[in-house]
C-alpha atoms as a PDB file:
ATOM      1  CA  UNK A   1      68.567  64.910 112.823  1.00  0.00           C
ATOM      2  CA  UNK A   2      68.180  62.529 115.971  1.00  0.00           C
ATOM      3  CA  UNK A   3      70.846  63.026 118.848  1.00  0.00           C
ATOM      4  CA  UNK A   4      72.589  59.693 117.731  1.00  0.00           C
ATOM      5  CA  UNK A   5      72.812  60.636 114.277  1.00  0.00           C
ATOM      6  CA  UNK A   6      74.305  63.279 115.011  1.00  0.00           C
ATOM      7  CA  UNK A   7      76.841  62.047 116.869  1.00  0.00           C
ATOM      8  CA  UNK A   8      78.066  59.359 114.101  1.00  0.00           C
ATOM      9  CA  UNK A   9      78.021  62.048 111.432  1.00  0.00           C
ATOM     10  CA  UNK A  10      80.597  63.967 114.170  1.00  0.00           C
ATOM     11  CA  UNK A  11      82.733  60.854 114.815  1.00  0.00           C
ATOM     12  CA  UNK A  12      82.917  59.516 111.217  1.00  0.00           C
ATOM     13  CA  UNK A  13      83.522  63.522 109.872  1.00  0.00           C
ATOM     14  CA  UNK A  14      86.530  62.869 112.147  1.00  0.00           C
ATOM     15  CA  UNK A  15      87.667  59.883 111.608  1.00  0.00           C
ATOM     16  CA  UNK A  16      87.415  60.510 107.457  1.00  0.00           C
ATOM     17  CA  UNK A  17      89.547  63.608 108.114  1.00  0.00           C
ATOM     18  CA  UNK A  18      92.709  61.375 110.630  1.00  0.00           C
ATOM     19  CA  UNK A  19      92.403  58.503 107.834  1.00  0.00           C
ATOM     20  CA  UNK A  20      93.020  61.078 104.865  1.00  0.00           C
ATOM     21  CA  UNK A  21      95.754  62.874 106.982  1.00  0.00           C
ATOM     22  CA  UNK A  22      97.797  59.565 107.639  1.00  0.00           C
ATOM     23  CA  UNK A  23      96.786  56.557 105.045  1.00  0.00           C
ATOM     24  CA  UNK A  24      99.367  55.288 102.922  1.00  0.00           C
ATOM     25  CA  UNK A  25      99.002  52.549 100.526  1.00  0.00           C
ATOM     26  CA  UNK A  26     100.623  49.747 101.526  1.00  0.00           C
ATOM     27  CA  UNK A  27     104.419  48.776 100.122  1.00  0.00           C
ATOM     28  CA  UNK A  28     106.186  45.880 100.112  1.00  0.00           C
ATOM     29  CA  UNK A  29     107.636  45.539 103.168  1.00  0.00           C
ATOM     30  CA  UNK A  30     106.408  46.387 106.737  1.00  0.00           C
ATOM     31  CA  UNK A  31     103.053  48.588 107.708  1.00  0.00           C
ATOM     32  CA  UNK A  32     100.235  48.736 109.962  1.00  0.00           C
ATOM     33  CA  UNK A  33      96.788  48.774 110.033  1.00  0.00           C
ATOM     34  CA  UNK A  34      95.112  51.868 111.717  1.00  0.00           C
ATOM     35  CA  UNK A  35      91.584  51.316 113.154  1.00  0.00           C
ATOM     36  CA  UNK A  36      89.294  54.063 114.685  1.00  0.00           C
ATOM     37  CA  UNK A  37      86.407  52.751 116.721  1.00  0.00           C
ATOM     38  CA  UNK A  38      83.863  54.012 118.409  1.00  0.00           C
ATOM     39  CA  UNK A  39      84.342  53.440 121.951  1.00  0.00           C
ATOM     40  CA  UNK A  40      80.761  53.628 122.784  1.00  0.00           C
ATOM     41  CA  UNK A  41      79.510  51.559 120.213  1.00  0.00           C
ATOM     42  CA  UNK A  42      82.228  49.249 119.156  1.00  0.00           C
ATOM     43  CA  UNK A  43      81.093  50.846 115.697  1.00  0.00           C
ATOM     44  CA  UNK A  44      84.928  50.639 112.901  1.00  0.00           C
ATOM     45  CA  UNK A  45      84.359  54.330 111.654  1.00  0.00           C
ATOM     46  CA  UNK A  46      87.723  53.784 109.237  1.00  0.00           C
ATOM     47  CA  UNK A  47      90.666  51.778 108.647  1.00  0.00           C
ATOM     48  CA  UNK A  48      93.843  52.541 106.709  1.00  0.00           C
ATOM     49  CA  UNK A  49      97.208  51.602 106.631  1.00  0.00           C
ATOM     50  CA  UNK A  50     100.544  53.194 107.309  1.00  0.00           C
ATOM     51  CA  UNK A  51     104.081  52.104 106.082  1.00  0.00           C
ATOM     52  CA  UNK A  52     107.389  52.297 108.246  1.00  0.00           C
ATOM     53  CA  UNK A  53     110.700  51.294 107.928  1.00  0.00           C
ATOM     54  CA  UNK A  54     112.041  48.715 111.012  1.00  0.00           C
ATOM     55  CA  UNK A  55     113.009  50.746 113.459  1.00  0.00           C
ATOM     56  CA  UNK A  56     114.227  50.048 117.645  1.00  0.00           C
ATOM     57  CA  UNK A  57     111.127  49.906 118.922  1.00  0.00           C
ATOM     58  CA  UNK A  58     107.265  50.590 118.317  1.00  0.00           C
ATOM     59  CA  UNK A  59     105.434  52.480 121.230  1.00  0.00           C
ATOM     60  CA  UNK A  60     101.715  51.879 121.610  1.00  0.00           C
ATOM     61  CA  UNK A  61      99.778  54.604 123.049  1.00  0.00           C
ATOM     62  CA  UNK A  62      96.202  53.884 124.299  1.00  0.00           C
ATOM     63  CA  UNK A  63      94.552  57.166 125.389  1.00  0.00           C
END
C-alpha cells in the first residue's frame, strides 16, 4: 500500500466512523448538512445530515 493510500484509507476510516456516530435522516423541519473534507486535498470523504430544533443561536467552530 503506497504512502497516499494509506493515508485516504486513515481519513475516510475516520470520517465513516464521525458520519455513523452523528447522521440523522433528515425531518421535516430544520437540519444541516455535515461535510468532512480533506484539507490537503479538497477530497469530500462524507456527508450527512443532522436535525435540530431552532434554538438562540448556532456557533460555528472551525478548528
Amino acid at each position: 500500500m503506497t504512502a497516499d493510500l494509506e493515508l485516504l484509507t486513515a481519513a475516510q476510516a475516520k470520517a465513516d466512523e464521525v458520519i455513523a456516530a452523528i447522521a440523522e435522516t433528515p425531518e421535516p423541519g430544520r437540519h444541516l448538512r455535515v461535510a468532512i473534507t480533506d484539507p490537503e486535498t479538497g477530497q469530500r470523504l462524507a456527508t450527512c445530515f443532522v436535525n435540530y430544533e431552532t434554538a438562540r443561536s448556532l456557533r460555528l467552530v472551525t478548528s
